[in-house]
C-alpha atoms as a PDB file:
ATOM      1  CA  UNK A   1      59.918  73.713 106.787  1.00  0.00           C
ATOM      2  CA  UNK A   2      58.922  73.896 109.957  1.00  0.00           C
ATOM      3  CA  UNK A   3      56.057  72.359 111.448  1.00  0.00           C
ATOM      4  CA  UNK A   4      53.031  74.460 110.503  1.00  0.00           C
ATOM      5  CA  UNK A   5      50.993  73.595 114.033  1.00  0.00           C
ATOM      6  CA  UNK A   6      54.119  74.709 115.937  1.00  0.00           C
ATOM      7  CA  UNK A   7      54.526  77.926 114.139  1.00  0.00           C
ATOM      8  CA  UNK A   8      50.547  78.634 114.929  1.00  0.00           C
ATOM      9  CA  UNK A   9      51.123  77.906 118.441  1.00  0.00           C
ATOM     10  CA  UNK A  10      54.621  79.982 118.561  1.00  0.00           C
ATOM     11  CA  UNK A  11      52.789  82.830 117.197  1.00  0.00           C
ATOM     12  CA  UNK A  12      49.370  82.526 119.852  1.00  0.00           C
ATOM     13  CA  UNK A  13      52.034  81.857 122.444  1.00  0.00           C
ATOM     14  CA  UNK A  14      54.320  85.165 121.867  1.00  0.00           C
ATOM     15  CA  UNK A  15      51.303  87.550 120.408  1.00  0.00           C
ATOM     16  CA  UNK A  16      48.954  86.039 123.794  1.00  0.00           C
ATOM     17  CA  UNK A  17      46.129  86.088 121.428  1.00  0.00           C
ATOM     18  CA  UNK A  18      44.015  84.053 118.845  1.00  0.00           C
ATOM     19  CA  UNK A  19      42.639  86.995 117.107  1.00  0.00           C
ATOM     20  CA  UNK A  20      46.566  88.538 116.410  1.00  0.00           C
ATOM     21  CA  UNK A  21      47.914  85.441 115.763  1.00  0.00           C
ATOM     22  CA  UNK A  22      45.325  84.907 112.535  1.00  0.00           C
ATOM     23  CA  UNK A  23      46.196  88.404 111.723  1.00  0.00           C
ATOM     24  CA  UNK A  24      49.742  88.233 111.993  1.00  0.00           C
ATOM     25  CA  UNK A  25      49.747  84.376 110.049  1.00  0.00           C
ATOM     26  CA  UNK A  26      46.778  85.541 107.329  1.00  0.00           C
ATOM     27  CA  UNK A  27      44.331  82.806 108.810  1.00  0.00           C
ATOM     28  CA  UNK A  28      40.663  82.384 110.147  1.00  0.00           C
ATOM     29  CA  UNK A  29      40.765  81.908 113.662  1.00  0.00           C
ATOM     30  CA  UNK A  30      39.233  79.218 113.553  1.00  0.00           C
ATOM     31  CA  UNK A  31      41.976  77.594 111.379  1.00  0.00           C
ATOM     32  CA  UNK A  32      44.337  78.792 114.241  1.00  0.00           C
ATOM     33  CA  UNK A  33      42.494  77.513 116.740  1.00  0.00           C
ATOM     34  CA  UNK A  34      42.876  73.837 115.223  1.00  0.00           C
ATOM     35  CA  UNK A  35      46.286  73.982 115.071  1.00  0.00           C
ATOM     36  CA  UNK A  36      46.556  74.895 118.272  1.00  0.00           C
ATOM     37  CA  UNK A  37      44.342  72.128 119.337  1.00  0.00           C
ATOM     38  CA  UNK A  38      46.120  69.080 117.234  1.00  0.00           C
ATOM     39  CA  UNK A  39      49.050  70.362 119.011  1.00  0.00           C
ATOM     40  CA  UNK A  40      47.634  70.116 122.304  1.00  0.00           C
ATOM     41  CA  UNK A  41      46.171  66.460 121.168  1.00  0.00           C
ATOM     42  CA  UNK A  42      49.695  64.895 120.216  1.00  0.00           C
ATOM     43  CA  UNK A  43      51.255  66.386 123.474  1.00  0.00           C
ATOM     44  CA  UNK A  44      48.066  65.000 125.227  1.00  0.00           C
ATOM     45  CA  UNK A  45      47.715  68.294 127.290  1.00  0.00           C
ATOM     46  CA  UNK A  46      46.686  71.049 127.551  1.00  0.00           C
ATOM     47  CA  UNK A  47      48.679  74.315 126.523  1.00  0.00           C
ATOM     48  CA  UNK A  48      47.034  77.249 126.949  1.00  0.00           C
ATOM     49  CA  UNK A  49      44.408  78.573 129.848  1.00  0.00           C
ATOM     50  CA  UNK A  50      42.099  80.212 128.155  1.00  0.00           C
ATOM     51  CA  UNK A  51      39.975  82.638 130.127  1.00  0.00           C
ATOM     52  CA  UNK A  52      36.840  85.008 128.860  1.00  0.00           C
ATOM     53  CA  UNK A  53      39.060  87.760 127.750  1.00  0.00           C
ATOM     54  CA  UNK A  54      42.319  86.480 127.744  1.00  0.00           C
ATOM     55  CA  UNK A  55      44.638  83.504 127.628  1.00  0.00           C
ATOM     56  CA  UNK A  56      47.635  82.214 129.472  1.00  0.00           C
ATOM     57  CA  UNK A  57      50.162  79.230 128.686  1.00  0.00           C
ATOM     58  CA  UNK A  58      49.893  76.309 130.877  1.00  0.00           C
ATOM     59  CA  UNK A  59      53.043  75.283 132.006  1.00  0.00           C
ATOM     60  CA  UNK A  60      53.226  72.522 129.366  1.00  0.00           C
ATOM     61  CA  UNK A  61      52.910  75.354 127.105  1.00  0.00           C
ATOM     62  CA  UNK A  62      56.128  77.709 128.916  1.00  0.00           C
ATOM     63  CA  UNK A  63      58.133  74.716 128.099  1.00  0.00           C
ATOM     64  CA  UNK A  64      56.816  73.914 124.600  1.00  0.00           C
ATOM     65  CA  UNK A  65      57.651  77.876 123.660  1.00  0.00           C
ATOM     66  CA  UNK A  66      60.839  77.388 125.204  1.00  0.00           C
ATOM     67  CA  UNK A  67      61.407  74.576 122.441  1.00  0.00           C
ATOM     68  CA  UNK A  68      59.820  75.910 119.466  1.00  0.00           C
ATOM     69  CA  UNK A  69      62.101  79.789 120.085  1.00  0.00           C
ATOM     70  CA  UNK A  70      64.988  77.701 119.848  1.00  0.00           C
ATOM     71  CA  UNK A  71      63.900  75.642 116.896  1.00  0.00           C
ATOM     72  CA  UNK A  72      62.529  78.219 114.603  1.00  0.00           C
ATOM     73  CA  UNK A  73      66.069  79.722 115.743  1.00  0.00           C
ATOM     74  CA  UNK A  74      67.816  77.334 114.348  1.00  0.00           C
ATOM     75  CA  UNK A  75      66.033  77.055 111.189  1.00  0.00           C
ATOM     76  CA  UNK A  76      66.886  80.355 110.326  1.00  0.00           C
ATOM     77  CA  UNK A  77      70.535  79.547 111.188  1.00  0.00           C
ATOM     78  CA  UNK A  78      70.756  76.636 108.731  1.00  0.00           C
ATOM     79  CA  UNK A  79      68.999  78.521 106.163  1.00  0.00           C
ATOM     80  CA  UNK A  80      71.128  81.300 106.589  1.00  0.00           C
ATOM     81  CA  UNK A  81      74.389  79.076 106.713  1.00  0.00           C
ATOM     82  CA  UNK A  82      73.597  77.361 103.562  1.00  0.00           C
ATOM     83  CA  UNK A  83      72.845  80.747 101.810  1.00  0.00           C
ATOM     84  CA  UNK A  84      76.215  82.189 103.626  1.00  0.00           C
ATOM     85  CA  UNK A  85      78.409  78.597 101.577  1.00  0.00           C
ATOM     86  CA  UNK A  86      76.258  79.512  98.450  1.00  0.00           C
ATOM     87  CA  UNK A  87      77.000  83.395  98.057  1.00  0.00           C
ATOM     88  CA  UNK A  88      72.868  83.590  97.470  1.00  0.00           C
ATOM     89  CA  UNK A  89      71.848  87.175  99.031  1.00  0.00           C
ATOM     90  CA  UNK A  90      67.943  86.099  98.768  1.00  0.00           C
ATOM     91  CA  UNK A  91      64.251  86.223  99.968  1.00  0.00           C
ATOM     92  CA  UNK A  92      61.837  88.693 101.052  1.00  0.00           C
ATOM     93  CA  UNK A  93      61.094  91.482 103.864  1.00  0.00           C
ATOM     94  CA  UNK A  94      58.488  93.400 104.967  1.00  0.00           C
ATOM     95  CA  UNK A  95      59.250  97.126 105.921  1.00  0.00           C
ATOM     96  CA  UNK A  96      56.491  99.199 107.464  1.00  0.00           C
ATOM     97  CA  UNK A  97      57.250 102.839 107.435  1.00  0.00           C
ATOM     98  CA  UNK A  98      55.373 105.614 108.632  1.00  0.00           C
ATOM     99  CA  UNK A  99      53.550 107.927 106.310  1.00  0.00           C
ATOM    100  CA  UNK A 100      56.567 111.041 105.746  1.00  0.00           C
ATOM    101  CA  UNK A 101      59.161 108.291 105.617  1.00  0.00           C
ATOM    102  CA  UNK A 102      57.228 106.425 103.292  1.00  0.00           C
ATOM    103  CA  UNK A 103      56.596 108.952 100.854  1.00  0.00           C
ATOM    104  CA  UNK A 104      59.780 110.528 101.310  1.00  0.00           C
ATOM    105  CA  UNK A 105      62.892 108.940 102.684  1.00  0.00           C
ATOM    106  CA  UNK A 106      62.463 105.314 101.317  1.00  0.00           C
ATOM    107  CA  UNK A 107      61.814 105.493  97.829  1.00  0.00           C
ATOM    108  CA  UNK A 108      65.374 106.491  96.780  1.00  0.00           C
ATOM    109  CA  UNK A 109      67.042 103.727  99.693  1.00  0.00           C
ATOM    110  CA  UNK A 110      64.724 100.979  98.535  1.00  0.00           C
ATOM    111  CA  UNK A 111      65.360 101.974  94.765  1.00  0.00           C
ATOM    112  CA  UNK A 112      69.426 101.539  95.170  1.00  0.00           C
ATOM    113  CA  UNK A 113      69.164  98.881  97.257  1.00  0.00           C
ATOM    114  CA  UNK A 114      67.327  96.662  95.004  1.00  0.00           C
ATOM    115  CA  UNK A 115      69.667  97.779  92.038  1.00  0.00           C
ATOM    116  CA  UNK A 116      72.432  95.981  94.279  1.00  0.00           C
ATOM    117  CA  UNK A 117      70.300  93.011  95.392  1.00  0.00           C
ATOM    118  CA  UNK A 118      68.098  92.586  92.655  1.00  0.00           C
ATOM    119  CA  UNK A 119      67.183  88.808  94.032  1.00  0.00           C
ATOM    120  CA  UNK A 120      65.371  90.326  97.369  1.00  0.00           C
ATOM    121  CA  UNK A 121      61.587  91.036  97.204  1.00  0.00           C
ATOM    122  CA  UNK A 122      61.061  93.942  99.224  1.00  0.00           C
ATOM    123  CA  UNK A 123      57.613  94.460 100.490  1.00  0.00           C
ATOM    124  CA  UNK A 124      56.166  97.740 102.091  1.00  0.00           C
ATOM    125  CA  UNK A 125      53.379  98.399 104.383  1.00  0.00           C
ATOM    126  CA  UNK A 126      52.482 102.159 104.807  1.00  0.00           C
ATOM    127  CA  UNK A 127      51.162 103.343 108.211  1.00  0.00           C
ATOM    128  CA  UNK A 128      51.041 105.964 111.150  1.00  0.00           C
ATOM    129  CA  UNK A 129      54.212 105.667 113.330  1.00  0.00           C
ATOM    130  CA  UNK A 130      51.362 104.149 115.802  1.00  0.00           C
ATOM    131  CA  UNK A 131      50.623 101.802 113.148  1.00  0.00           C
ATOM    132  CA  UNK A 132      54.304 100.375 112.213  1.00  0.00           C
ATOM    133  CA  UNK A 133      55.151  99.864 115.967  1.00  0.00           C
ATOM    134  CA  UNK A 134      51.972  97.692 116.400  1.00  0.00           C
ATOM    135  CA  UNK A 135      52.594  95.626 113.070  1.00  0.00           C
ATOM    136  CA  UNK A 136      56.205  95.163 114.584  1.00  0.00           C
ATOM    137  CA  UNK A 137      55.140  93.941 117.944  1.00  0.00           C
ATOM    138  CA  UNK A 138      53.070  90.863 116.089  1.00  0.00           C
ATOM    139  CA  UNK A 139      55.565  90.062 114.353  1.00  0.00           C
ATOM    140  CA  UNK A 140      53.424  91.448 110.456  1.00  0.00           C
ATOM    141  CA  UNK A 141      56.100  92.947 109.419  1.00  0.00           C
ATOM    142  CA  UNK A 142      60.071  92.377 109.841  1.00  0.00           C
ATOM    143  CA  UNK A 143      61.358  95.917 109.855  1.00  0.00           C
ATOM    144  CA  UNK A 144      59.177  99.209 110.758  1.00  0.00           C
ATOM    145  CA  UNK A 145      60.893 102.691 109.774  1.00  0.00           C
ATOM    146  CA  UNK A 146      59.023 105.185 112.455  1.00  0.00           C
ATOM    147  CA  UNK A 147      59.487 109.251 113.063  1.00  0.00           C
ATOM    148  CA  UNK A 148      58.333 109.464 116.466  1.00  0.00           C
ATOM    149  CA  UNK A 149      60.000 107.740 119.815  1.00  0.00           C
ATOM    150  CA  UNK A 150      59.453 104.193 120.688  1.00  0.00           C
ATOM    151  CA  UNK A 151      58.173 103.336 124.197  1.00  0.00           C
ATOM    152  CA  UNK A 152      58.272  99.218 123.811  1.00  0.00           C
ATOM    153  CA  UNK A 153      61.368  98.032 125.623  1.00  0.00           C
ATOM    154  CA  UNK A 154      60.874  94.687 124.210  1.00  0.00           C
ATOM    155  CA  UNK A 155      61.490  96.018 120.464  1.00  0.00           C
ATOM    156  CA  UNK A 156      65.122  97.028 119.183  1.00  0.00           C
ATOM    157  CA  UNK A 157      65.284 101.036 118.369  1.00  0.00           C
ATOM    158  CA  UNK A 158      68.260 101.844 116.151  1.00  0.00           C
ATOM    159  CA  UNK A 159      68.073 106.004 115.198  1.00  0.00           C
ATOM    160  CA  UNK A 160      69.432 106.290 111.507  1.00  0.00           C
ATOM    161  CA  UNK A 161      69.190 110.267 111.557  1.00  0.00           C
ATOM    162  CA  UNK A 162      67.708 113.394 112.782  1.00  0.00           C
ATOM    163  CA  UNK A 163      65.005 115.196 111.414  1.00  0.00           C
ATOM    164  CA  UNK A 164      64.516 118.936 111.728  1.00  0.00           C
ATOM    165  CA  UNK A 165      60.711 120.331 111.723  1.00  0.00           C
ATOM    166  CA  UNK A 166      60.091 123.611 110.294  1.00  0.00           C
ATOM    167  CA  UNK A 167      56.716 125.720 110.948  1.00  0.00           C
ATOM    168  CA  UNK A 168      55.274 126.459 107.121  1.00  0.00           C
ATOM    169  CA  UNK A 169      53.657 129.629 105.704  1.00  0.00           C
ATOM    170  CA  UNK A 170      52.058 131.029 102.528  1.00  0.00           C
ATOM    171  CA  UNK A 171      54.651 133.265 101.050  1.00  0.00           C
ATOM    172  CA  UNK A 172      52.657 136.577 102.100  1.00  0.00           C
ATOM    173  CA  UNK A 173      51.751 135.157 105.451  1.00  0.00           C
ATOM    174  CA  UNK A 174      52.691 137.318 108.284  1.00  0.00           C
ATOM    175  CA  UNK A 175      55.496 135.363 109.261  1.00  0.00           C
ATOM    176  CA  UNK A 176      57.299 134.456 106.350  1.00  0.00           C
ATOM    177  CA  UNK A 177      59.428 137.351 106.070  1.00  0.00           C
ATOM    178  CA  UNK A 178      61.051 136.527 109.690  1.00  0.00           C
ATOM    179  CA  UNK A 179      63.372 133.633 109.396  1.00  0.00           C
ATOM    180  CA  UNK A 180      63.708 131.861 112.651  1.00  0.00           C
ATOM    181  CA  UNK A 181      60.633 132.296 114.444  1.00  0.00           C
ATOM    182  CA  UNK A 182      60.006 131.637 117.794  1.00  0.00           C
ATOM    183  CA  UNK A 183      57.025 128.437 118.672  1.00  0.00           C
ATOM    184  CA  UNK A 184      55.045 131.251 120.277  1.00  0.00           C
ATOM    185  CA  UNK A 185      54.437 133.008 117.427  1.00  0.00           C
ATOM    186  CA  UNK A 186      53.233 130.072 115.404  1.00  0.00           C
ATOM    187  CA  UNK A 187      50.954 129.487 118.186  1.00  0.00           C
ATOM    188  CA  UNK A 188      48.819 132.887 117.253  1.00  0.00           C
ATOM    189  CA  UNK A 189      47.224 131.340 113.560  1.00  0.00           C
ATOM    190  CA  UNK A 190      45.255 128.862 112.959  1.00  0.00           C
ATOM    191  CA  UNK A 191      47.100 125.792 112.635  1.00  0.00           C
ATOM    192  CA  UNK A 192      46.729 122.398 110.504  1.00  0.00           C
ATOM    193  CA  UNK A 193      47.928 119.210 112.443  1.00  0.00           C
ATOM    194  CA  UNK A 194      48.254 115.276 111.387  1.00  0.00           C
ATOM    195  CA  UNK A 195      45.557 112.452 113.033  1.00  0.00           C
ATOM    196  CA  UNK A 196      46.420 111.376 116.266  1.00  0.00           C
ATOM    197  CA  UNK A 197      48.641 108.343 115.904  1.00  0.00           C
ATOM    198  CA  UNK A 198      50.948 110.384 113.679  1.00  0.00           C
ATOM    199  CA  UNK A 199      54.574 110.505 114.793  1.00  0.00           C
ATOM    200  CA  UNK A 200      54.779 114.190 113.329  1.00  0.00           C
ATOM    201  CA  UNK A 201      51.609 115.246 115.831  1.00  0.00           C
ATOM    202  CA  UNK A 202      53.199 112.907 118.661  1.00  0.00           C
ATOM    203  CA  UNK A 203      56.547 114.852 118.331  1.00  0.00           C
ATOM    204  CA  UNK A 204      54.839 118.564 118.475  1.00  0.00           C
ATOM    205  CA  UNK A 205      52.887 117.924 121.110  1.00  0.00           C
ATOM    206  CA  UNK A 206      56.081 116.735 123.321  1.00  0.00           C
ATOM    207  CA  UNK A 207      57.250 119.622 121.984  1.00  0.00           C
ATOM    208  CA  UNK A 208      55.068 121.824 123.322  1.00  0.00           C
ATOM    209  CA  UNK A 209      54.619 120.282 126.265  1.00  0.00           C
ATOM    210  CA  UNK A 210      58.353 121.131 127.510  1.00  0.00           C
ATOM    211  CA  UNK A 211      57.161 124.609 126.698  1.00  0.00           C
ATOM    212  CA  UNK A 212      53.754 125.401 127.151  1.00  0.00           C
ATOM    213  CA  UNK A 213      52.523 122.561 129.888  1.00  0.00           C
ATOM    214  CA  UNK A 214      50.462 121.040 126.598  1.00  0.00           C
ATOM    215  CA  UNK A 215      49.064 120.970 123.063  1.00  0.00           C
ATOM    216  CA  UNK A 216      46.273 122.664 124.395  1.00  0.00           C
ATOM    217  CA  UNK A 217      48.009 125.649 123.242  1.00  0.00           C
ATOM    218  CA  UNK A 218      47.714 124.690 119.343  1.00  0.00           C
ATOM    219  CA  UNK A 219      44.348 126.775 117.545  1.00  0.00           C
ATOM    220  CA  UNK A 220      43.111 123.394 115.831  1.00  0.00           C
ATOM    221  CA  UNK A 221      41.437 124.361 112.567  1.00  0.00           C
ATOM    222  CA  UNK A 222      42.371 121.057 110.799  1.00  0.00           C
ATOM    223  CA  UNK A 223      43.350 117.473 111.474  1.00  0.00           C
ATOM    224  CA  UNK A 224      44.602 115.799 108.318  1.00  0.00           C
ATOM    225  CA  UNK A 225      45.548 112.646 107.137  1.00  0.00           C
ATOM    226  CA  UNK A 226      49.063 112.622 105.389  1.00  0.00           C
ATOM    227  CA  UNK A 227      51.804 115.559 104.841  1.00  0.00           C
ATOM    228  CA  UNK A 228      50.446 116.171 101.166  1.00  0.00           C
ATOM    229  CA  UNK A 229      46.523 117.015 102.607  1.00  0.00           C
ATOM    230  CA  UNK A 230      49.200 118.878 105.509  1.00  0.00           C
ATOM    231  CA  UNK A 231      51.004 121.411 102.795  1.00  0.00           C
ATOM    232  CA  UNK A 232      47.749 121.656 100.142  1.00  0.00           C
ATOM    233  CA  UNK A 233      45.427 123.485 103.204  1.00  0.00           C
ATOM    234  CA  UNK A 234      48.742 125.755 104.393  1.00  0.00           C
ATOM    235  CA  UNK A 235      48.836 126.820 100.744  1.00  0.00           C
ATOM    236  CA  UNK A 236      45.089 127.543 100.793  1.00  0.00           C
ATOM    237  CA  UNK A 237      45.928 130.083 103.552  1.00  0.00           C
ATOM    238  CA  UNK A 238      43.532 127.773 105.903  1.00  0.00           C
ATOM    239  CA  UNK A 239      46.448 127.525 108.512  1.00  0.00           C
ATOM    240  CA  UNK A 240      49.899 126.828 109.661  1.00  0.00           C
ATOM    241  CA  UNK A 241      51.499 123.679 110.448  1.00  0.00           C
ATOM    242  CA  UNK A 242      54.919 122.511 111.288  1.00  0.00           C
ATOM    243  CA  UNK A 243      56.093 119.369 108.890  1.00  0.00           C
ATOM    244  CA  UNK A 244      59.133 117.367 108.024  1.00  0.00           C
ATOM    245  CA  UNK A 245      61.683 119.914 106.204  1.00  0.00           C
ATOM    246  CA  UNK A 246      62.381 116.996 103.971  1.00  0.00           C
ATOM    247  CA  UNK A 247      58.713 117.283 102.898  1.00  0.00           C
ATOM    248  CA  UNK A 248      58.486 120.574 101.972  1.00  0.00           C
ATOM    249  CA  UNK A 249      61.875 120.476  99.084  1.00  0.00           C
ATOM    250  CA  UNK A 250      59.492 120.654  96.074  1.00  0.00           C
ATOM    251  CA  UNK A 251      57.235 123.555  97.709  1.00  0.00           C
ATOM    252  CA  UNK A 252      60.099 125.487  98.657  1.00  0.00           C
ATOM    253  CA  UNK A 253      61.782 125.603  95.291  1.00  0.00           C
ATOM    254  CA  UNK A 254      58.630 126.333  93.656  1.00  0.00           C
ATOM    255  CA  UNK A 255      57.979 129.223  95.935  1.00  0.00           C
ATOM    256  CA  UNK A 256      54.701 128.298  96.929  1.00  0.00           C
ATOM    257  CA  UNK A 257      55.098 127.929 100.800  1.00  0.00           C
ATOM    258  CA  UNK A 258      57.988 129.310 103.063  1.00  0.00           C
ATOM    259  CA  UNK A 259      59.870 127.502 105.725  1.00  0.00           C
ATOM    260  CA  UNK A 260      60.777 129.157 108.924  1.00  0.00           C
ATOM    261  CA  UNK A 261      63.334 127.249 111.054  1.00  0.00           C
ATOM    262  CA  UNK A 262      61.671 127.813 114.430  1.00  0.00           C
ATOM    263  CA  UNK A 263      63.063 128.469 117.828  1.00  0.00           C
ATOM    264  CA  UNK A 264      64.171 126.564 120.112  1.00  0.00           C
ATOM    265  CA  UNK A 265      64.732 124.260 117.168  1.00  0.00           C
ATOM    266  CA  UNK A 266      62.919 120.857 116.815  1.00  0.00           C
ATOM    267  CA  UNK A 267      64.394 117.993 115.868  1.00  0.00           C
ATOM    268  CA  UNK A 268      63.472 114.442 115.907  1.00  0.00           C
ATOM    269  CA  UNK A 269      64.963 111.031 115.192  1.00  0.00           C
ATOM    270  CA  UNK A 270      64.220 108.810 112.256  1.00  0.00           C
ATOM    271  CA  UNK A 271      64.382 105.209 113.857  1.00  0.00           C
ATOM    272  CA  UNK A 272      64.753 101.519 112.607  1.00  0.00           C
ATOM    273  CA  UNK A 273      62.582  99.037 114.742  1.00  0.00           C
ATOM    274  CA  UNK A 274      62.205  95.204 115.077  1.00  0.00           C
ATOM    275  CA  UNK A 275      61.951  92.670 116.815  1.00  0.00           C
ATOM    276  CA  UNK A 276      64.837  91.114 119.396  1.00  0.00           C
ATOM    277  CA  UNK A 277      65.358  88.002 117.307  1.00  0.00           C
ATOM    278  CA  UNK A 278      68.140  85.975 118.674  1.00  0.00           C
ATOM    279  CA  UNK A 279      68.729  85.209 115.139  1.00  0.00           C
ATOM    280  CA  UNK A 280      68.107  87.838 111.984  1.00  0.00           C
ATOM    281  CA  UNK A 281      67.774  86.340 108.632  1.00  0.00           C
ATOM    282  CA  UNK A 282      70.752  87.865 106.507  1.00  0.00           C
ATOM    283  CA  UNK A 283      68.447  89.618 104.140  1.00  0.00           C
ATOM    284  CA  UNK A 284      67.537  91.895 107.264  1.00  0.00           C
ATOM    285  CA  UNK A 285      71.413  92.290 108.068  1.00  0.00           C
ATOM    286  CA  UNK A 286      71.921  93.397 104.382  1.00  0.00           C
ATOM    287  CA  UNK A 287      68.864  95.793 104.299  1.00  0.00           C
ATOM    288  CA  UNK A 288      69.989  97.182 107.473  1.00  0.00           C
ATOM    289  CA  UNK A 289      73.660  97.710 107.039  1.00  0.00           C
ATOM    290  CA  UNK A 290      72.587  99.246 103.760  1.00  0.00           C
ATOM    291  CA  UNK A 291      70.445 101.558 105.673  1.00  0.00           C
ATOM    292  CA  UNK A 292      73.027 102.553 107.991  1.00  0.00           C
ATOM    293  CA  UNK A 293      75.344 103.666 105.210  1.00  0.00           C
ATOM    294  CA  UNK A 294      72.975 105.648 103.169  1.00  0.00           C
ATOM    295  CA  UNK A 295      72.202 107.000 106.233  1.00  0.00           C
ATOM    296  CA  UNK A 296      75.246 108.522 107.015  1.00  0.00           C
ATOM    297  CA  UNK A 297      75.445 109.653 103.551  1.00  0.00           C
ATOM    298  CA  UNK A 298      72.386 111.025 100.591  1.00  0.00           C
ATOM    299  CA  UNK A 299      70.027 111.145 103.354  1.00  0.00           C
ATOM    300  CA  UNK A 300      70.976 113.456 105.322  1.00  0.00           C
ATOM    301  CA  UNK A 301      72.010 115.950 102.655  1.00  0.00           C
END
């Protein structure tokens, strides 16, 4: 409803960048950069400085920001008022979610919620923890589901559980009669991490840093891609890695890889981020009081 040259400008103005902005909207930049300048033509002014690399608002533009965060504001409030007198629980979201969550955690949550709002559209973007945090800084997507800690001050964290890691073996590795094993052990074999950018490889390395001084401890034989490429070359006997335990459920009960817990334990937290809206559009309330419940409840069984 709003006015499309405003929301251009809005998202140019918070994202401080042309390029983003047609990203974030799904435009050319050139398309953004008309809107931005028939804006600038019916204020008569200029609104943004725009330097080789980089841009600035003007202070025309400050104010004109000031006006649109509280307009766009209150559009959601009306829509979300009218919705609120109707008892319609509607519209769409966009959840990022890094890889393990993705494959793992959200399938069953997304599943039961829809069953109970059946009138929401629930879109999902799959990406390294890296990956969500950047799509929820520009504003691509509403909600990003991460595994690895958030550094962005500007972005709300909410943790929604812990997550233990677990070092995995072949069932006639060397280890896998131990139990608990202690990190230095692991540290002897060959071992099979995620890409940098992974939230698994960011959490092993802090890891190991409180331990060892570094990651430069870890015998690299393999970087890999997702937790499925992860468990397929520890099976192979090419390595060992340390995954999700909630990855390795299926593996375990088939008996074709062994999970030792290790010591000291790891654990990490699962985490809900987005952005500080002043106003959140009830379908994100919903989705996220949902989220809370469940988990509290079947995910962390």
């Amino acid at each position: 409803m709003a006015d499309r040259r405003l929301q251009v400008f809005h998202t140019v103005a918070r994202l401080m960048s042309f390029t983003k902005a047609a990203e974030a909207l799904h435009m050319t930049q050139p398309a953004v950069t008309f809107q931005v300048r028939q804006l600038e033509e019916q204020f008569n002014t200029r609104l943004f400085d725009r330097g080789r690399n980089r841009i600035s608002l003007t202070d025309a533009g400050k104010r004109v920001f000031e006006y649109a965060d509280r307009i766009f504001a209150l559009y959601a409030e009306m829509e979300q008022g009218v919705r609120e007198l109707t008892g319609d629980i509607s519209g769409s979201l966009t959840i990022g979610a890094s890889t393990t969550i993705a494959e793992y955690m959200l399938p069953t949550l997304l599943g039961d919620f829809k069953k109970r709002y059946p009138e929401i559209a629930i879109h999902l973007k799959v990406s390294n923890s890296e990956g969500i945090v950047s799509l929820v800084e520009r504003n691509a997507i509403d909600l990003g589901v991460v595994e690895s800690p958030v550094s962005n001050r500007n972005l709300v964290v909410e943790t929604c559980k812990q997550d233990e890691l677990v070092a995995i073996v072949p069932p006639a590795h060397d280890l896998a009669p131990l139990g608990p094993v202690a990190c230095r052990r692991v540290l002897d074999y060959p071992f099979i991490c995620r890409e940098e950018g992974s939230g698994t490889r960011e959490v092993i390395n802090d890891y190991l840093d409180g331990m060892f001084g570094g990651a430069g401890v870890l015998k690299v034989a393999m970087e890999l891609g997702s937790p499925e490429a992860v468990k397929g070359a520890v099976e192979a006997g090419m390595g060992v890695s340390i995954v999700s335990k909630a990855t390795v459920q299926k593996e375990l009960k088939l008996g074709t890889l062994v999970a030792l817990r290790l010591e000291p334990p790891l654990f990490r937290p699962f985490s809900f981020v987005h952005q500080k809206q002043k106003f959140k559009i009830r379908v994100m309330e919903e989705l996220l009081e949902f989220a809370r419940t469940y988990c509290k409840g079947r995910m962390l069984k």
